[in-house]
C-alpha atoms as a PDB file:
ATOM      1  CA  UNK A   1      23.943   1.341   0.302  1.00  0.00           C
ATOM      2  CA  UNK A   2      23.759  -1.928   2.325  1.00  0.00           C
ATOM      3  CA  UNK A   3      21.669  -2.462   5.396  1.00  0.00           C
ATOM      4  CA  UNK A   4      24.305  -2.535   7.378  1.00  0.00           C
ATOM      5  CA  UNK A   5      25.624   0.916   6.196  1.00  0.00           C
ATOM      6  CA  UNK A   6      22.020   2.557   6.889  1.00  0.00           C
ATOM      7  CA  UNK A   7      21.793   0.863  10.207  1.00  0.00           C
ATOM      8  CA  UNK A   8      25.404   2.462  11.487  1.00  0.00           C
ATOM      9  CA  UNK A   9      23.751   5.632   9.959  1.00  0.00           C
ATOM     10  CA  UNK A  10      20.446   5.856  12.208  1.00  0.00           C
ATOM     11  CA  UNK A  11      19.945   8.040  14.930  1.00  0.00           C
ATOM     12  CA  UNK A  12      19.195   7.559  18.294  1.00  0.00           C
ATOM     13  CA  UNK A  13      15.893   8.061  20.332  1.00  0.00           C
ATOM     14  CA  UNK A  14      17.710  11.126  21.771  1.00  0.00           C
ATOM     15  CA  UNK A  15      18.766  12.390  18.483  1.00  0.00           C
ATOM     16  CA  UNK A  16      15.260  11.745  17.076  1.00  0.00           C
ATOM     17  CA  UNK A  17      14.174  13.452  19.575  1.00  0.00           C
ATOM     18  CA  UNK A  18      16.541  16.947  19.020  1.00  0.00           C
ATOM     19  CA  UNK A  19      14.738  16.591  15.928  1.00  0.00           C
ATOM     20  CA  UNK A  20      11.567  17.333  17.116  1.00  0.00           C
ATOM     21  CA  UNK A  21       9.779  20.408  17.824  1.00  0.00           C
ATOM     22  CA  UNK A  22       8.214  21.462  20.901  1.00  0.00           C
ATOM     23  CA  UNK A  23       4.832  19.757  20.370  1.00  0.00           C
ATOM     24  CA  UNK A  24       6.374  15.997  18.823  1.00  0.00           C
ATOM     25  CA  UNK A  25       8.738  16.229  21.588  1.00  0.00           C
ATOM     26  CA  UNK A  26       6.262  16.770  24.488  1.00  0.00           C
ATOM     27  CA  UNK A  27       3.974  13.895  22.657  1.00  0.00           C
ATOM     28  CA  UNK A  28       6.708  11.668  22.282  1.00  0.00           C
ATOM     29  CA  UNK A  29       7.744  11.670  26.161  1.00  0.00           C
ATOM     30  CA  UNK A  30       3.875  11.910  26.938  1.00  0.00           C
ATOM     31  CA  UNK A  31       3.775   8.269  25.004  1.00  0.00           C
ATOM     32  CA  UNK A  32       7.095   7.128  26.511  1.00  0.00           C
ATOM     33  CA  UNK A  33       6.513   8.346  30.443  1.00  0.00           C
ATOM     34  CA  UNK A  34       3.240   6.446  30.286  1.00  0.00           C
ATOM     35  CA  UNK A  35       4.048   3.283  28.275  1.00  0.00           C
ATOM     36  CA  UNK A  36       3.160  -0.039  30.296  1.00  0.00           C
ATOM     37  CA  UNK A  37       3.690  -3.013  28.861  1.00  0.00           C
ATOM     38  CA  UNK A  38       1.610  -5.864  30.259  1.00  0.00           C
ATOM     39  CA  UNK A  39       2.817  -8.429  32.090  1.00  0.00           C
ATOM     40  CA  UNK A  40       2.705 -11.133  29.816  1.00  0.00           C
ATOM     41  CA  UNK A  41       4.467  -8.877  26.870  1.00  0.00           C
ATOM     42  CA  UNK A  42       7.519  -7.707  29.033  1.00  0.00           C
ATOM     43  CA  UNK A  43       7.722 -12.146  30.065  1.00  0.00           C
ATOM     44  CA  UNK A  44       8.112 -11.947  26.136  1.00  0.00           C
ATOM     45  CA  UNK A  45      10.191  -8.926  25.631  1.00  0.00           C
ATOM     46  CA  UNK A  46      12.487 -11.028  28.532  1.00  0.00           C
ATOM     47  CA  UNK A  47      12.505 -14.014  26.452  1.00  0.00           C
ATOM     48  CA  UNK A  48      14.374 -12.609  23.242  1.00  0.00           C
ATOM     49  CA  UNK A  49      17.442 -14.322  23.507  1.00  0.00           C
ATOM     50  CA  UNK A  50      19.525 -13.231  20.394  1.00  0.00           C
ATOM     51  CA  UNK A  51      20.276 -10.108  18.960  1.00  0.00           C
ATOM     52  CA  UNK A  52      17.646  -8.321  17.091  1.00  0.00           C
ATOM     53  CA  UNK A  53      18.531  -5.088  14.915  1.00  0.00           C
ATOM     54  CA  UNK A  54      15.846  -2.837  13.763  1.00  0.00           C
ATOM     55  CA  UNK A  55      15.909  -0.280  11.005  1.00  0.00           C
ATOM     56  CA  UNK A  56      12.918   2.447  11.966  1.00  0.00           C
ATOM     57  CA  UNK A  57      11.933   4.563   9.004  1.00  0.00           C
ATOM     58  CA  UNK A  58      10.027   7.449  11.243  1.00  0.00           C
ATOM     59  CA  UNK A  59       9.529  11.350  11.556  1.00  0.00           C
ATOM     60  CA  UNK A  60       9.209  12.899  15.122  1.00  0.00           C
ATOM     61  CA  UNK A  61       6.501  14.963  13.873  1.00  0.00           C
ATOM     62  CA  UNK A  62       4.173  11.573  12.463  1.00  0.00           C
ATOM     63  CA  UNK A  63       1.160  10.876  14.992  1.00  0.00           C
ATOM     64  CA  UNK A  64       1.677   7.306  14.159  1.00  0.00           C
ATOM     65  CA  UNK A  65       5.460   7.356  15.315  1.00  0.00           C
ATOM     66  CA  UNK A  66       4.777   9.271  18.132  1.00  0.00           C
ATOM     67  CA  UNK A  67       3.208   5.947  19.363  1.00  0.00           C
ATOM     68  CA  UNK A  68       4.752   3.325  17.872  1.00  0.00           C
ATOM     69  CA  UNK A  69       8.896   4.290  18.488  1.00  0.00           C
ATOM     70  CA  UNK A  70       8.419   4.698  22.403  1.00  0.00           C
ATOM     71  CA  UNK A  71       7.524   1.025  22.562  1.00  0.00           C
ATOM     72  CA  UNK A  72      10.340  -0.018  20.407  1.00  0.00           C
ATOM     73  CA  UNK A  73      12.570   2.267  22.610  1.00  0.00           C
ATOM     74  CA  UNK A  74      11.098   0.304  25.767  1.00  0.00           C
ATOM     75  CA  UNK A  75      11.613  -2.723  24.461  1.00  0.00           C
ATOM     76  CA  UNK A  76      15.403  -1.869  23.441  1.00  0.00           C
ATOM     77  CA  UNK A  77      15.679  -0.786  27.094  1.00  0.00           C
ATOM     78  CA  UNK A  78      14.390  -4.082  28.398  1.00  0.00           C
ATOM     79  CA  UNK A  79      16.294  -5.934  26.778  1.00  0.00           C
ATOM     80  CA  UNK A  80      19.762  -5.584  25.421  1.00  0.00           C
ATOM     81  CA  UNK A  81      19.963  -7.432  23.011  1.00  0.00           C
ATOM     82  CA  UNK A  82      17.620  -5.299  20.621  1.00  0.00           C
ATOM     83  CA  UNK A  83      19.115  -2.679  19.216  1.00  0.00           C
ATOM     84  CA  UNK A  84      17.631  -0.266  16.764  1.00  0.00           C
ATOM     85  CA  UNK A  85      18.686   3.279  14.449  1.00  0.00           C
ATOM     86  CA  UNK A  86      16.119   5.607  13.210  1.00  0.00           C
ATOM     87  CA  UNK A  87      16.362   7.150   9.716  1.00  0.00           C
ATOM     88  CA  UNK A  88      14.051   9.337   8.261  1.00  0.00           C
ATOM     89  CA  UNK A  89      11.898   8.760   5.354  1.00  0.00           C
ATOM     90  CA  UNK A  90      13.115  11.101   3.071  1.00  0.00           C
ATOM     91  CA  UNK A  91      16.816   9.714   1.422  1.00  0.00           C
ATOM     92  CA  UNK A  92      15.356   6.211   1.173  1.00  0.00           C
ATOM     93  CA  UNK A  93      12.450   6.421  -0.705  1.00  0.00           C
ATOM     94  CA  UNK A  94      13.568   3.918  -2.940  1.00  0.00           C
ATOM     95  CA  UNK A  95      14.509   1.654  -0.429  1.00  0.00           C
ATOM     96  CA  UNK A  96      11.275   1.956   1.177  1.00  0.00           C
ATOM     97  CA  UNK A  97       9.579   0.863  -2.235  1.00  0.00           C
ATOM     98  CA  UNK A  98       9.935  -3.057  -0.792  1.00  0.00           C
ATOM     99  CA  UNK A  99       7.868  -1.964   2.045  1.00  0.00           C
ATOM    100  CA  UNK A 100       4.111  -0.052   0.948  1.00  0.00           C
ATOM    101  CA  UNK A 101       1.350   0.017   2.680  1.00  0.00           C
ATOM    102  CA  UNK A 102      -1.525   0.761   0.196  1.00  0.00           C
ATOM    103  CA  UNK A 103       0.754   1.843  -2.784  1.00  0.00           C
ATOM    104  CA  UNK A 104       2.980   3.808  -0.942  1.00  0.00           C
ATOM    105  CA  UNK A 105       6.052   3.669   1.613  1.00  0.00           C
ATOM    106  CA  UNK A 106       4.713   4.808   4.812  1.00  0.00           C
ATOM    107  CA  UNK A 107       6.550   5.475   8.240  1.00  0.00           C
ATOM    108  CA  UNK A 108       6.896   4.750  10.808  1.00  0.00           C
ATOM    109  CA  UNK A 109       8.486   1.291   9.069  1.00  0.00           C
ATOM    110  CA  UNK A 110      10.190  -0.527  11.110  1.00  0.00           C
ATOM    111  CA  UNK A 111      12.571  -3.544   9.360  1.00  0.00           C
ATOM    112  CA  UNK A 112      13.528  -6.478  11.833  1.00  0.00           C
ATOM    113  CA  UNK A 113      17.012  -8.328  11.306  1.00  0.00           C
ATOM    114  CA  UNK A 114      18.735 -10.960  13.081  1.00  0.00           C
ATOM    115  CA  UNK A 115      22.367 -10.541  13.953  1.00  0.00           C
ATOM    116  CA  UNK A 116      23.505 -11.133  10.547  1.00  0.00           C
ATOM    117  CA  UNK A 117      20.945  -8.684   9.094  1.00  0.00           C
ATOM    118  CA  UNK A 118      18.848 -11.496   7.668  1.00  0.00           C
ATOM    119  CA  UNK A 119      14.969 -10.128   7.878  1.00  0.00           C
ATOM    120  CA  UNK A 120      12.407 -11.326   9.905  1.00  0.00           C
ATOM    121  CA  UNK A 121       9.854  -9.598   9.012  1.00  0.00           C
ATOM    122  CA  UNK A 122       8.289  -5.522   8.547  1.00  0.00           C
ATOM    123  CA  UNK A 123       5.787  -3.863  11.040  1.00  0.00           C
ATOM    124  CA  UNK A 124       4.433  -1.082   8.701  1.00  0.00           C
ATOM    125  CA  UNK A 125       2.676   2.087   9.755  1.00  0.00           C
ATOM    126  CA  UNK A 126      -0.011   0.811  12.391  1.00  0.00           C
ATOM    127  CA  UNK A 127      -0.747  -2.949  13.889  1.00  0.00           C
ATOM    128  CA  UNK A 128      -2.717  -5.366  11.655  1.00  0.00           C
ATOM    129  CA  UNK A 129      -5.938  -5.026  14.180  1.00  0.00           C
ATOM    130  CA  UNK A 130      -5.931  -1.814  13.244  1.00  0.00           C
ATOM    131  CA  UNK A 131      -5.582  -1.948   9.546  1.00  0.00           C
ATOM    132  CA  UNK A 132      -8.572  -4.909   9.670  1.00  0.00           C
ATOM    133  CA  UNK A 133     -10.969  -1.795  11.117  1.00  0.00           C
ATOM    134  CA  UNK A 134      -9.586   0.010   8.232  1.00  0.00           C
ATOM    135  CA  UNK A 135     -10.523  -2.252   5.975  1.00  0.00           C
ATOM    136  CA  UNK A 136     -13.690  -3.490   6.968  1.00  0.00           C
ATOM    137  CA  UNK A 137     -14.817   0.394   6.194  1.00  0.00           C
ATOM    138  CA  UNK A 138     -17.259   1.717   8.893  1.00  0.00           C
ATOM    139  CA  UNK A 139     -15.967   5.081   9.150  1.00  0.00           C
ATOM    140  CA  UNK A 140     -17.212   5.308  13.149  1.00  0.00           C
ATOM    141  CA  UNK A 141     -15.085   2.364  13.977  1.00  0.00           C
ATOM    142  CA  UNK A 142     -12.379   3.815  12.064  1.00  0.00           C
ATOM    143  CA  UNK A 143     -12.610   7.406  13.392  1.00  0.00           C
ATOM    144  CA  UNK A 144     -12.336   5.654  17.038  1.00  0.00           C
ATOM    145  CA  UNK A 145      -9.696   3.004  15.980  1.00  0.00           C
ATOM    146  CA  UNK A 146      -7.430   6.054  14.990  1.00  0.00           C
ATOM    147  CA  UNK A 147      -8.458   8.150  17.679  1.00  0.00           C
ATOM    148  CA  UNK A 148      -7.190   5.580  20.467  1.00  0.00           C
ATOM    149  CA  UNK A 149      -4.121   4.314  18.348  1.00  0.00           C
ATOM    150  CA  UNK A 150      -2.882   7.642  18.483  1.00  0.00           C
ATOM    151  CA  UNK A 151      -3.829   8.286  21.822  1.00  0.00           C
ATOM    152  CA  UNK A 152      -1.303   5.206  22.789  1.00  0.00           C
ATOM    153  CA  UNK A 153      -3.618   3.308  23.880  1.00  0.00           C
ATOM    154  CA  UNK A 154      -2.452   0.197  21.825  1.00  0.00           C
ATOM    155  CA  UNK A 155       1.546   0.183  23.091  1.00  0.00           C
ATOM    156  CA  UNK A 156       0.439  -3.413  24.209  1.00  0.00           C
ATOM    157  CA  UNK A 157      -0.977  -4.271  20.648  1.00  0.00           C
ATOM    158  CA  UNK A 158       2.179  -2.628  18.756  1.00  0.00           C
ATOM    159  CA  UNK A 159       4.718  -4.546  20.738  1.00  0.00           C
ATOM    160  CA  UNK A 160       2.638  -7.824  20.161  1.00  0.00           C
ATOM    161  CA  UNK A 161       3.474  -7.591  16.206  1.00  0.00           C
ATOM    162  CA  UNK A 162       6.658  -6.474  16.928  1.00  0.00           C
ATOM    163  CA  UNK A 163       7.322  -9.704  19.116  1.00  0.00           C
ATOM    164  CA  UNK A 164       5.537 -11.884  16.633  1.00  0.00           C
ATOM    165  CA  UNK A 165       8.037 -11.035  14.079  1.00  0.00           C
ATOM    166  CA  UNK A 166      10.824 -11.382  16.305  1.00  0.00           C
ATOM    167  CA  UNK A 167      10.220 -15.113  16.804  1.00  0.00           C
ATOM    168  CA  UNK A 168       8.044 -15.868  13.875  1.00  0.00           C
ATOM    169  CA  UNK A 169      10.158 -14.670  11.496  1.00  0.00           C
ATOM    170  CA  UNK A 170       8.329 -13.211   7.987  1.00  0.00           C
ATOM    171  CA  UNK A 171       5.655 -11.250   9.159  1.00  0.00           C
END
């Protein structure tokens, strides 16, 4: 199956969220009712001037989506000429193989294309900041790292990768 083919296949944030259940769902709007981008990222979101597609590999039920697909909805809703479908991890495993995070697919993943479906680049799981607190290994920066991510208190930091690789390119 093309890209193309598994983008016409994605779902919608309202069909994602049918897919929820009561908990995800109430998280999910909790994340989208109080999403504020800064200033300075919606004079970026503003300034994308061609069409962007992304594929987003996420489950409504994934802490880690329940942050990170509100902002791309937002940013989809600020400007038109993003557009994105949501599929869920399971059925494209092997796809997903081109896109690990520590040995493994992960979700959310989302896949950024131009028009044309040429990729820009991969925003996988949680931001790079985040990932560097991982790394570096001190379990009480980690624990608190996690604890705001999935609190949404990074929408600012998620959409700031996602903008890089929309006009950066390979990310």
């Amino acid at each position: 199956m093309d890209i193309k083919e598994m983008f016409l296949k994605g779902k919608t944030y309202e069909d994602f969220l049918k897919d929820a259940d009561e908990k995800s769902h109430a998280r999910l709007g909790e994340i989208y009712n109080t999403l504020d981008f800064s200033d300075d990222i919606k004079r970026h979101i503003k300034n994308i001037n061609r069409k962007i597609k992304v594929l987003a590999f996420a489950e409504p039920w994934c802490p880690d989506c329940t942050v990170s697909v509100p902002v791309l909805v937002k940013m989809a809703e600020e400007n038109g000429n993003m557009e994105y479908a949501i599929l869920p991890r399971e059925g494209y495993e092997e796809f997903l193989k081109n896109y690990q995070y520590e040995g493994k697919p992960r979700i959310p993943t989302f896949i950024f294309y131009d028009e044309d479906f040429f990729e820009l680049g991969a925003f996988i799981e949680i931001p790079q900041k985040i990932k560097a607190v991982y790394e570096r290994g001190f379990q009480p920066d980690i624990i608190v790292a996690r604890r705001d991510y999935r609190a949404g208190k990074h929408s600012n930091m998620i959409a700031e990768e996602f903008l890089e690789i929309i006009f950066q390119g390979k990310h």
